[in-house]
PDB file of N, CA and C in Angstrom:
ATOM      1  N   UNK A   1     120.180 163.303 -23.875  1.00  0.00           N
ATOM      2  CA  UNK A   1     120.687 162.122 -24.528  1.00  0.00           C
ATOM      3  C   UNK A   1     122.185 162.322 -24.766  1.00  0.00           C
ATOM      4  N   UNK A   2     122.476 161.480 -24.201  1.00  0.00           N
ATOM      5  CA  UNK A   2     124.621 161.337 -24.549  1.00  0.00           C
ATOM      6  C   UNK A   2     124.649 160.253 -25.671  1.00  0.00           C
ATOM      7  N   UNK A   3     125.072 161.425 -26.658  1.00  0.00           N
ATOM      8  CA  UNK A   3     125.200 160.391 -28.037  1.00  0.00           C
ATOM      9  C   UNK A   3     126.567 161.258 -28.851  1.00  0.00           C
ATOM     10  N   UNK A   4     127.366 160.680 -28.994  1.00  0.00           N
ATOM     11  CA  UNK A   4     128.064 161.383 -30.272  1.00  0.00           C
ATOM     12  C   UNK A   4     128.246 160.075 -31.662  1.00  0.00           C
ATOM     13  N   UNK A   5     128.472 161.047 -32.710  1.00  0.00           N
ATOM     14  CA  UNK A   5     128.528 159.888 -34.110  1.00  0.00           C
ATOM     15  C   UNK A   5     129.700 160.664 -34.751  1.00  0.00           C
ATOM     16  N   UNK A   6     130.775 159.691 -35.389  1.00  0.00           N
ATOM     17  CA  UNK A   6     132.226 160.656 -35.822  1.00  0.00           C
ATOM     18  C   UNK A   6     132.180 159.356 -37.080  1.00  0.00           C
ATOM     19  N   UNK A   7     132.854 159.992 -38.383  1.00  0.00           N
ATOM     20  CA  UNK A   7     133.515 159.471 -39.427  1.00  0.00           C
ATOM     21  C   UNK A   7     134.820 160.077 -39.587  1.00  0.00           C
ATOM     22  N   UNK A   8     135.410 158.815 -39.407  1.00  0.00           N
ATOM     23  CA  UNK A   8     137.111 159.322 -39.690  1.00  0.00           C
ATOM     24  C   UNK A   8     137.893 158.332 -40.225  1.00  0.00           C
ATOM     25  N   UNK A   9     139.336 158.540 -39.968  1.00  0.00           N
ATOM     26  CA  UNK A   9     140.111 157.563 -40.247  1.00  0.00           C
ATOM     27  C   UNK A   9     141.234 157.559 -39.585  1.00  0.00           C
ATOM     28  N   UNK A  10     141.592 156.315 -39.520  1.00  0.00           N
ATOM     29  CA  UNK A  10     142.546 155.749 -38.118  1.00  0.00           C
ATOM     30  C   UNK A  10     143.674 156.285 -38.378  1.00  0.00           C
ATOM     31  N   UNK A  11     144.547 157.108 -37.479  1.00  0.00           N
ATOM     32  CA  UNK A  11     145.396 157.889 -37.452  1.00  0.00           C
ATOM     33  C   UNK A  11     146.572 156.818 -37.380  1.00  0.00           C
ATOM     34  N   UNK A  12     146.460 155.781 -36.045  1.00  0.00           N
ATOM     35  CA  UNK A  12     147.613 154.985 -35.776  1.00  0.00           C
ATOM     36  C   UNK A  12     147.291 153.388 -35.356  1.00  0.00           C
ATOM     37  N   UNK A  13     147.787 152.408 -35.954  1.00  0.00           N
ATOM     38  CA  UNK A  13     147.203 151.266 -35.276  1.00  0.00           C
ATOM     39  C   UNK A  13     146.685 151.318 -33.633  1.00  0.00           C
ATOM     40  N   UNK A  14     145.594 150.678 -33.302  1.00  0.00           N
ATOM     41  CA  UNK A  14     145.293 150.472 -31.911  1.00  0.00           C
ATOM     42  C   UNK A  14     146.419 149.380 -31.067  1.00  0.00           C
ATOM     43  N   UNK A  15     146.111 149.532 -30.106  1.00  0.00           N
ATOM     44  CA  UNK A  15     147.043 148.297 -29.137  1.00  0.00           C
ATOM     45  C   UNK A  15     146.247 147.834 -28.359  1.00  0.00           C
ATOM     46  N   UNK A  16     145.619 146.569 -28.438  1.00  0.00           N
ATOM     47  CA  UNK A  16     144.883 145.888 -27.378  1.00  0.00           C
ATOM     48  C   UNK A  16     145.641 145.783 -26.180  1.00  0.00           C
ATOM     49  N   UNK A  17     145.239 146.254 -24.731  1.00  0.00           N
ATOM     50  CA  UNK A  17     145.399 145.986 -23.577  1.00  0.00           C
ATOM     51  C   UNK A  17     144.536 145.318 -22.790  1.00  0.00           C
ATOM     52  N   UNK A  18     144.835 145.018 -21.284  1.00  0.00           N
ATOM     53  CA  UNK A  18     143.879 144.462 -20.763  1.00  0.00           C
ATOM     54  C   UNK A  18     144.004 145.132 -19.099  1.00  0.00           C
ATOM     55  N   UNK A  19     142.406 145.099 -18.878  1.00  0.00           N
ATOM     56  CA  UNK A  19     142.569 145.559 -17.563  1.00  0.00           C
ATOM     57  C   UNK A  19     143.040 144.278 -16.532  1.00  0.00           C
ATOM     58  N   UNK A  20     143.470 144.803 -15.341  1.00  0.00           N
ATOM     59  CA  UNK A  20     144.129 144.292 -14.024  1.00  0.00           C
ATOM     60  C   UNK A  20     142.642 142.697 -13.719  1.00  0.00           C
ATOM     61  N   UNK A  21     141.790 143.411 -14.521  1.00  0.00           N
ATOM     62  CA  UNK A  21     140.507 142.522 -14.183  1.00  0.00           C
ATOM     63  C   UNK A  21     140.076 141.453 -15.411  1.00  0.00           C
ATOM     64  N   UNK A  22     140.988 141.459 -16.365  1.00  0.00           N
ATOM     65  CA  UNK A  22     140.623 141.053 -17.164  1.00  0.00           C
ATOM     66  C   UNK A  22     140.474 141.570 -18.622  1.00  0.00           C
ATOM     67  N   UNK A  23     139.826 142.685 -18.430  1.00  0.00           N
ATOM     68  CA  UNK A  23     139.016 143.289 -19.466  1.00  0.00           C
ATOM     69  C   UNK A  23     139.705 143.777 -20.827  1.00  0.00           C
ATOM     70  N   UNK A  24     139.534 143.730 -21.828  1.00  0.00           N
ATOM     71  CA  UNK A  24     140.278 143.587 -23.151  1.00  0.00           C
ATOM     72  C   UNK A  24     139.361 145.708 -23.618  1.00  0.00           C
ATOM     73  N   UNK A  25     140.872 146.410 -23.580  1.00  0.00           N
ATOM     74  CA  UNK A  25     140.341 147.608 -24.220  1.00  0.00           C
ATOM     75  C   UNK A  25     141.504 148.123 -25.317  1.00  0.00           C
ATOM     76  N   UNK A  26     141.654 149.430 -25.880  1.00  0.00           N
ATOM     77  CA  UNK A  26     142.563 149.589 -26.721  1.00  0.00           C
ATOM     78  C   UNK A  26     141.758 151.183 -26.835  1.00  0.00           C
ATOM     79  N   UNK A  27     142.770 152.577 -27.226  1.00  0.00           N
ATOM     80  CA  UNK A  27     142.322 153.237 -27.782  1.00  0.00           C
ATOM     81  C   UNK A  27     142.648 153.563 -29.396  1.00  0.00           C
ATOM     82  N   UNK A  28     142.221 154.251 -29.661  1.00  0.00           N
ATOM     83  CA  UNK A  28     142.063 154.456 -31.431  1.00  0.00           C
ATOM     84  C   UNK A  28     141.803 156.478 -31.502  1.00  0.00           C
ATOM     85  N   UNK A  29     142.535 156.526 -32.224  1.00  0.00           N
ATOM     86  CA  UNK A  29     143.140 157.718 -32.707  1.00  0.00           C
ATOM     87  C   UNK A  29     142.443 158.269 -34.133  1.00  0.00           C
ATOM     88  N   UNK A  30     141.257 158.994 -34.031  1.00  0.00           N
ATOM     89  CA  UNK A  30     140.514 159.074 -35.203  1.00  0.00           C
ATOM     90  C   UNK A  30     140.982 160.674 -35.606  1.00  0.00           C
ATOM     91  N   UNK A  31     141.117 160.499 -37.394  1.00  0.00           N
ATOM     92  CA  UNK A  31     141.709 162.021 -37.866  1.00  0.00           C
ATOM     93  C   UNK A  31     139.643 162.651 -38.443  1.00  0.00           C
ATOM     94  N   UNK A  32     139.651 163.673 -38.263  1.00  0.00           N
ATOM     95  CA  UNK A  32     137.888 163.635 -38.518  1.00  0.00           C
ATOM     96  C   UNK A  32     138.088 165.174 -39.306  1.00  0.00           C
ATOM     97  N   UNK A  33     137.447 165.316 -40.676  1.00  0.00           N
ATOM     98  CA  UNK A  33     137.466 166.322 -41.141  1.00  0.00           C
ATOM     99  C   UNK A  33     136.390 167.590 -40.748  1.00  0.00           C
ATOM    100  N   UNK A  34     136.765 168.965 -39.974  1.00  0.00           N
ATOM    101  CA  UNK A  34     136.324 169.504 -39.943  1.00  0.00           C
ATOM    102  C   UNK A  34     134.810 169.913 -40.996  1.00  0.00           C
ATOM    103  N   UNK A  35     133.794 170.266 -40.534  1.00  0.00           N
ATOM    104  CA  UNK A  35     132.468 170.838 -41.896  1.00  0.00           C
ATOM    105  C   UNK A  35     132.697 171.624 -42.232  1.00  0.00           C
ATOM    106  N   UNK A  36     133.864 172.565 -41.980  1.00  0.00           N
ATOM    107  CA  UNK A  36     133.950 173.990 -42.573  1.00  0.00           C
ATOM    108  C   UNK A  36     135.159 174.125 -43.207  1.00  0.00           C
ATOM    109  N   UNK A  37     135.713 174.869 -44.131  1.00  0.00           N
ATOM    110  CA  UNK A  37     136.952 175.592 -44.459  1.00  0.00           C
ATOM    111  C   UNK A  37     137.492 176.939 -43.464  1.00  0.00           C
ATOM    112  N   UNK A  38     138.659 176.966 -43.460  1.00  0.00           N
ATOM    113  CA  UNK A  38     139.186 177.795 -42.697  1.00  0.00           C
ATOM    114  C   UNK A  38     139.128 179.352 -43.537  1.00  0.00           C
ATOM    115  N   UNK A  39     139.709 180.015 -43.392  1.00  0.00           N
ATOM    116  CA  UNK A  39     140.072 181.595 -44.010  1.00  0.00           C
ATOM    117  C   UNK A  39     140.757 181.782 -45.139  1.00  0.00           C
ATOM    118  N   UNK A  40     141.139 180.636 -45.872  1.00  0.00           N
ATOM    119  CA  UNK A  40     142.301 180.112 -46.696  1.00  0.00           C
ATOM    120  C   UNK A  40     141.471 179.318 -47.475  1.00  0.00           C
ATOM    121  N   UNK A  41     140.534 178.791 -47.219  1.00  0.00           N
ATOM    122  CA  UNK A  41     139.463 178.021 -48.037  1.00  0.00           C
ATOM    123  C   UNK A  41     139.757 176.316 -47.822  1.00  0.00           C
ATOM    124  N   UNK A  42     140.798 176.078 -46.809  1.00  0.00           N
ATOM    125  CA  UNK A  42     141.287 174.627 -46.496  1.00  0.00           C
ATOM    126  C   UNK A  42     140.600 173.695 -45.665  1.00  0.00           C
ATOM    127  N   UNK A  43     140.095 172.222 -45.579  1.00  0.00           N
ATOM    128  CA  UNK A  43     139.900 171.866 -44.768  1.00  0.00           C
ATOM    129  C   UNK A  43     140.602 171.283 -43.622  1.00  0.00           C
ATOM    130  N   UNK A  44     140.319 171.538 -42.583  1.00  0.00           N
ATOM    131  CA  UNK A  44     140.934 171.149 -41.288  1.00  0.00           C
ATOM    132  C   UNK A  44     140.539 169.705 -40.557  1.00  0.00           C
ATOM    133  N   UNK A  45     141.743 169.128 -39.423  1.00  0.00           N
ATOM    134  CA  UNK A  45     141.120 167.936 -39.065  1.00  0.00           C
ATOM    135  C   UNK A  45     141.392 167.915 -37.940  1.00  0.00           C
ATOM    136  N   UNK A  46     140.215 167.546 -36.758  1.00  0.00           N
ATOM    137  CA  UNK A  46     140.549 167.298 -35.593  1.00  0.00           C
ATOM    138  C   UNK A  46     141.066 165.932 -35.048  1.00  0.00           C
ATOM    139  N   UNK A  47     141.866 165.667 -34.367  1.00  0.00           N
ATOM    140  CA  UNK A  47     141.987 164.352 -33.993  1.00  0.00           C
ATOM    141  C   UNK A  47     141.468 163.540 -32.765  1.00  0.00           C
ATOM    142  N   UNK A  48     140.390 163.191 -32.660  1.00  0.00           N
ATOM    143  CA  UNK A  48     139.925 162.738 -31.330  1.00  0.00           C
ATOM    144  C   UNK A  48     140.281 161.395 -31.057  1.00  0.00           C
ATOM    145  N   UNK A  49     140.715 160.855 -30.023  1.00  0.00           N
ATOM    146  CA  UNK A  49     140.615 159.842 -29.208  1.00  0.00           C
ATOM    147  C   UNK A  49     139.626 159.483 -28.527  1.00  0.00           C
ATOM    148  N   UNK A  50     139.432 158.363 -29.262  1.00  0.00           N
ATOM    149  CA  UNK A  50     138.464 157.256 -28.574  1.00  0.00           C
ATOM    150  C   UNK A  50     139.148 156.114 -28.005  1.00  0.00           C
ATOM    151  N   UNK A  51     137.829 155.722 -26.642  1.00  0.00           N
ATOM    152  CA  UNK A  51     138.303 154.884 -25.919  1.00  0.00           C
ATOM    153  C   UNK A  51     137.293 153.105 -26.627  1.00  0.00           C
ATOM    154  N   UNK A  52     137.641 152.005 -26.196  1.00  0.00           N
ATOM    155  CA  UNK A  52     137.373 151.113 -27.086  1.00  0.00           C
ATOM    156  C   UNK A  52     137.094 149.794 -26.500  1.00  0.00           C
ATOM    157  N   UNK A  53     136.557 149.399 -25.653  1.00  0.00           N
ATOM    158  CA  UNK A  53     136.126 148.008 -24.608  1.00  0.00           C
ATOM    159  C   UNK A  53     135.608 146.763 -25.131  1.00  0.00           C
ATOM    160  N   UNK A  54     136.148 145.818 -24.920  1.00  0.00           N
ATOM    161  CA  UNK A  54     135.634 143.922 -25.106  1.00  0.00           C
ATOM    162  C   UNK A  54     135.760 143.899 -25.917  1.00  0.00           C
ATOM    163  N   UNK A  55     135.037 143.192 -26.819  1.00  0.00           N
ATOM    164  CA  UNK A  55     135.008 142.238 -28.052  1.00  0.00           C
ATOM    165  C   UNK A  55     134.973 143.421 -29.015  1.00  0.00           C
ATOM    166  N   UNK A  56     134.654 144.902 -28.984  1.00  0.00           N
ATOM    167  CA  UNK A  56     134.823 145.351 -29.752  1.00  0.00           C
ATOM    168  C   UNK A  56     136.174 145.912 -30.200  1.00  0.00           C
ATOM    169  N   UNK A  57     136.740 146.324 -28.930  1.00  0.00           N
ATOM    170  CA  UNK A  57     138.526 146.800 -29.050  1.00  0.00           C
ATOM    171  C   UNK A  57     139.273 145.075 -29.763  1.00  0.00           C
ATOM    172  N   UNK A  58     138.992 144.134 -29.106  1.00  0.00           N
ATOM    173  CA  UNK A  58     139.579 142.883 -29.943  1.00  0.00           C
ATOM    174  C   UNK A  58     139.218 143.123 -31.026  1.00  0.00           C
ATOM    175  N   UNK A  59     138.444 143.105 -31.724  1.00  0.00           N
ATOM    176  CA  UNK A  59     137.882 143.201 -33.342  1.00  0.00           C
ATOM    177  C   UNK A  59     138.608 144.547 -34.167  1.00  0.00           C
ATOM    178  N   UNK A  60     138.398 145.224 -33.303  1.00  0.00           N
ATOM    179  CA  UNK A  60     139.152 146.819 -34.267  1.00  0.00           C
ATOM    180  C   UNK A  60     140.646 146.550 -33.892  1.00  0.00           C
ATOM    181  N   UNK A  61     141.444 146.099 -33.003  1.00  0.00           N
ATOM    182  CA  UNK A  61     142.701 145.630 -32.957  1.00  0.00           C
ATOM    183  C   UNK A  61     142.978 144.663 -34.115  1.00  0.00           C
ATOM    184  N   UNK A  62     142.144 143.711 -34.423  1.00  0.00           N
ATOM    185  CA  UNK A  62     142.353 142.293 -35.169  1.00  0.00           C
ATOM    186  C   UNK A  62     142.475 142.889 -36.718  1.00  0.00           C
ATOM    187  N   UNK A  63     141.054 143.591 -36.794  1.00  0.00           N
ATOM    188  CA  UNK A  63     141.354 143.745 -38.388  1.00  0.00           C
ATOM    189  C   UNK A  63     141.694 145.100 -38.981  1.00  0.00           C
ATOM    190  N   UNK A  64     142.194 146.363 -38.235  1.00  0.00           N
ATOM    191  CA  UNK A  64     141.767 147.316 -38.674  1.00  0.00           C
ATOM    192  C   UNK A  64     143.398 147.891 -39.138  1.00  0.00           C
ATOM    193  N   UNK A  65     143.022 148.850 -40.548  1.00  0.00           N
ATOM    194  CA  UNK A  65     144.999 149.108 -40.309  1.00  0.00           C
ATOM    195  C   UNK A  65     144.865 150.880 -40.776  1.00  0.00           C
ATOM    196  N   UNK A  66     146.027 151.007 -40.804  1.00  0.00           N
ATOM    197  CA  UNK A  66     146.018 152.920 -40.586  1.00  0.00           C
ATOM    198  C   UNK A  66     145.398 153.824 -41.853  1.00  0.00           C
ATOM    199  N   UNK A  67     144.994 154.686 -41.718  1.00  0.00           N
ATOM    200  CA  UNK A  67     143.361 155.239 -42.899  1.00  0.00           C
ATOM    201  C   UNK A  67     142.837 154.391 -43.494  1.00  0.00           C
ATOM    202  N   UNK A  68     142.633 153.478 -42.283  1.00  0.00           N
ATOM    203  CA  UNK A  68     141.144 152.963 -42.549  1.00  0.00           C
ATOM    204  C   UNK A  68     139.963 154.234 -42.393  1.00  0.00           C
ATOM    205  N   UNK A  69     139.115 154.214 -42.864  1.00  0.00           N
ATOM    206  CA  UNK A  69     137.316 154.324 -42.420  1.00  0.00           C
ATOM    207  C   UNK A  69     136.576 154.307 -41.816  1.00  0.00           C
ATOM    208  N   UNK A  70     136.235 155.336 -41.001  1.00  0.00           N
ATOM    209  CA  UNK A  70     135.370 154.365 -40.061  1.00  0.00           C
ATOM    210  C   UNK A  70     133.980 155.112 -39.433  1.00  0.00           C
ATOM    211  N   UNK A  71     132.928 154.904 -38.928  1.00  0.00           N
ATOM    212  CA  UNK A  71     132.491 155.475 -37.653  1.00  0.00           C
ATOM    213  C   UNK A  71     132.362 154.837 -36.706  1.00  0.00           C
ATOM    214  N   UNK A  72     132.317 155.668 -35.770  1.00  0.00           N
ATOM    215  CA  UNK A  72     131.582 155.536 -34.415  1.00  0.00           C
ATOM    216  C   UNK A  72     130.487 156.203 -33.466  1.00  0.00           C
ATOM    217  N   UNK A  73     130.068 155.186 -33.119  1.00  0.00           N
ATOM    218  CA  UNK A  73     128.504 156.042 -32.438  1.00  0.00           C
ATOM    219  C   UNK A  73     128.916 155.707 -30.647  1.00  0.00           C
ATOM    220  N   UNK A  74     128.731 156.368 -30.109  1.00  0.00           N
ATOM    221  CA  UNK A  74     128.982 156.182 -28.953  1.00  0.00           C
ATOM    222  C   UNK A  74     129.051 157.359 -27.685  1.00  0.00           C
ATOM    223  N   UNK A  75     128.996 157.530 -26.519  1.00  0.00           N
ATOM    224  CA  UNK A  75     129.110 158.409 -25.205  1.00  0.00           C
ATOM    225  C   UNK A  75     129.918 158.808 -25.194  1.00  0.00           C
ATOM    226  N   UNK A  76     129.690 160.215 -24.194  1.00  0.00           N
ATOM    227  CA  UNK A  76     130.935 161.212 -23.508  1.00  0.00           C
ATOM    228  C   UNK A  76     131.141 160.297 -22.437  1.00  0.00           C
ATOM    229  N   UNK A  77     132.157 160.215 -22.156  1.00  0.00           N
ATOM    230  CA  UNK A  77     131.810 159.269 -20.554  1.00  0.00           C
ATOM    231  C   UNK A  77     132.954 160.945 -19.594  1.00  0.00           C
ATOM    232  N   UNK A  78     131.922 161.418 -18.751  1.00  0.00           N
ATOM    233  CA  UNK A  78     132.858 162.704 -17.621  1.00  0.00           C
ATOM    234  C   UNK A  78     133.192 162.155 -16.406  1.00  0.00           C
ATOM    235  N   UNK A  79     134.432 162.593 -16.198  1.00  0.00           N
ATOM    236  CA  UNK A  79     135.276 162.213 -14.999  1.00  0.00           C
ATOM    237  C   UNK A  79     136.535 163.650 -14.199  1.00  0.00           C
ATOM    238  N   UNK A  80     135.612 163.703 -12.975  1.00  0.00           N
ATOM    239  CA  UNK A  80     136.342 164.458 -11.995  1.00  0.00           C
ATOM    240  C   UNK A  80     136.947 163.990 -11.527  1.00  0.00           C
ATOM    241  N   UNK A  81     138.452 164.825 -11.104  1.00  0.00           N
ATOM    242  CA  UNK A  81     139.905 164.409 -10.782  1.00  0.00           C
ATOM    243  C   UNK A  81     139.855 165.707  -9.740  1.00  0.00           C
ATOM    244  N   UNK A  82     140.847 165.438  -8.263  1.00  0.00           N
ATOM    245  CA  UNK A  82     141.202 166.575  -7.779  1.00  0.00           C
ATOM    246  C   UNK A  82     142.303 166.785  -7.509  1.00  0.00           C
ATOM    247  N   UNK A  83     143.443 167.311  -7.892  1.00  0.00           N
ATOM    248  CA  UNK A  83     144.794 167.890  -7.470  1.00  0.00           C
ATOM    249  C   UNK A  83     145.157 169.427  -7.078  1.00  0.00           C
ATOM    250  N   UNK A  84     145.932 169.263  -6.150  1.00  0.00           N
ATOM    251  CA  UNK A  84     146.344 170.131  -5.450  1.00  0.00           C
ATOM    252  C   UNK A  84     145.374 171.424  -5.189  1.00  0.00           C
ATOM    253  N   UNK A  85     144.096 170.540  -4.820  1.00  0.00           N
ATOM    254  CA  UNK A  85     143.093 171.416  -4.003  1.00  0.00           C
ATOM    255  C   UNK A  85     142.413 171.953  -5.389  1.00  0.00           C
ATOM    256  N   UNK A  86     142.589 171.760  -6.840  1.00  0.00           N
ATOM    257  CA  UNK A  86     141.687 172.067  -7.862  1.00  0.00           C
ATOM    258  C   UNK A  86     140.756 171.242  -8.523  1.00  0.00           C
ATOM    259  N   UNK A  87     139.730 171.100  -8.602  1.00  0.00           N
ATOM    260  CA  UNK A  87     138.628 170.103  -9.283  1.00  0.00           C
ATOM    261  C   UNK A  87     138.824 170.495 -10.732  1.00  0.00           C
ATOM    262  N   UNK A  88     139.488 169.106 -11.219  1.00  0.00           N
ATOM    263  CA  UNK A  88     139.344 169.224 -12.939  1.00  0.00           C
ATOM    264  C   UNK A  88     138.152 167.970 -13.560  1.00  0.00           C
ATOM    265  N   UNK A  89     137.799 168.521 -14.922  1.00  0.00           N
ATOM    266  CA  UNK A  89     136.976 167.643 -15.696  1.00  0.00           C
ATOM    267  C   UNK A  89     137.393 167.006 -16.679  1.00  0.00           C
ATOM    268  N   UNK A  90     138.220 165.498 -16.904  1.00  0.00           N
ATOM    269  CA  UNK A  90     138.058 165.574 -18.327  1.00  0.00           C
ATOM    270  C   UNK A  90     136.904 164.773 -18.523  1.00  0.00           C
ATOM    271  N   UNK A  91     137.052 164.638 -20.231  1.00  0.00           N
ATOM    272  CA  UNK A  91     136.120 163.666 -21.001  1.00  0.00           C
ATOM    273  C   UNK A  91     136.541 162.864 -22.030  1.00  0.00           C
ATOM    274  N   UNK A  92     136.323 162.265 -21.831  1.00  0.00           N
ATOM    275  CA  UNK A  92     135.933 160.556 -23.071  1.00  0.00           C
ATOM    276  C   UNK A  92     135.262 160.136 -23.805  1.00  0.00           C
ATOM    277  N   UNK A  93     135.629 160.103 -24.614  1.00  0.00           N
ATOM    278  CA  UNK A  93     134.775 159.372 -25.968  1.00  0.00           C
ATOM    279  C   UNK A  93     135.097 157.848 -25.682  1.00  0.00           C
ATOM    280  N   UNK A  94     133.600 156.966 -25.510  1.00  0.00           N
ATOM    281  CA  UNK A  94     133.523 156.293 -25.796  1.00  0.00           C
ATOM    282  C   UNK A  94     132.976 155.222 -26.828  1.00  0.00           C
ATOM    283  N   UNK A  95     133.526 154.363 -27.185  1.00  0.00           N
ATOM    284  CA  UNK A  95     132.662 153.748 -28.823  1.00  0.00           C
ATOM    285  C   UNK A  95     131.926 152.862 -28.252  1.00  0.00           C
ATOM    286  N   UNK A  96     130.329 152.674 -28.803  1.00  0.00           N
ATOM    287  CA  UNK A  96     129.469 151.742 -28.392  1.00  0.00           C
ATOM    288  C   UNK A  96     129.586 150.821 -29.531  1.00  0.00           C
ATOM    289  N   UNK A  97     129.894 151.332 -30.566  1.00  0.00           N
ATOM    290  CA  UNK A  97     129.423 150.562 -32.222  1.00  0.00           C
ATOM    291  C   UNK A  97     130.685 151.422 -32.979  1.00  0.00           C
ATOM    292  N   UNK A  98     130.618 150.587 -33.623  1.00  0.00           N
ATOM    293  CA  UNK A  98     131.627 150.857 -34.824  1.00  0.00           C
ATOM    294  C   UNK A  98     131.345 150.276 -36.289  1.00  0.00           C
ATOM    295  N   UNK A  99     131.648 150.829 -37.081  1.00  0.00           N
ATOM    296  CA  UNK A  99     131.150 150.682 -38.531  1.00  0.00           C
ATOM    297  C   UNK A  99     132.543 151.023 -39.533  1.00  0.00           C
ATOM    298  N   UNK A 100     132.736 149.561 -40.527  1.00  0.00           N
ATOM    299  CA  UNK A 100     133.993 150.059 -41.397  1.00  0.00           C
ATOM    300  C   UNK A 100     133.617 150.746 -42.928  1.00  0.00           C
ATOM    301  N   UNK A 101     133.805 151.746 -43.234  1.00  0.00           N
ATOM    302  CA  UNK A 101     133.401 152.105 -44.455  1.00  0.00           C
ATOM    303  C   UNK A 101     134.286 151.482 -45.649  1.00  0.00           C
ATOM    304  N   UNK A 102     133.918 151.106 -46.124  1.00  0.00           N
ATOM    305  CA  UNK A 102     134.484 151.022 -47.829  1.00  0.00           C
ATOM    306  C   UNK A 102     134.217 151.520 -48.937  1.00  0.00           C
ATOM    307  N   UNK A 103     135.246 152.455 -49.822  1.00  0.00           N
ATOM    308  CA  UNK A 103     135.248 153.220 -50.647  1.00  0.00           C
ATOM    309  C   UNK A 103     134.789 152.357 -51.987  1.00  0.00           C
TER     310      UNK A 103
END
């Protein structure tokens, strides 16, 4: 099962774009607090990028503004690239759903 679920908060406004085809996407820049303390007793934050498609990237473009709240539930989406005779992997987070928290 390809599932990931993240609570964070929006690092930087999104920018709605659109594909060559139409298609309305935007990414979003989530700050996500590590579960652990470091050696120092601090918590840490990773920043993942998510990717953000249709009516849902319009909607998180429309209303959303910087540390906001949020989750997302959504796929790895993997993609092979080949340059200069080396096979690389990256990966993507994609959001299926999104949820705004309020404090």
């Amino acid at each position: 099962m390809n599932v990931f679920c993240l609570v964070g908060s929006i690092e930087e406004l999104p920018t709605l774009k659109e594909t060559t085809t139409g298609i309305k996407t935007c990414n979003v820049t989530l700050k996500v607090e590590r579960p652990f303390a470091n050696s120092e007793g601090v918590y840490e934050y990773d920043f993942i990028q998510v990717e953000v498609w249709r009516g849902l990237a319009e909607t998180l473009c429309n209303v959303s503004k910087i540390n906001d709240s949020i989750s997302v539930k959504g796929r790895i989406l993997s993609r092979k690239y080949e340059k200069d005779g080396h096979v690389y992997n990256n990966y993507a987070f994609v959001a299926e759903k999104i949820g705004f928290i309020h404090a």
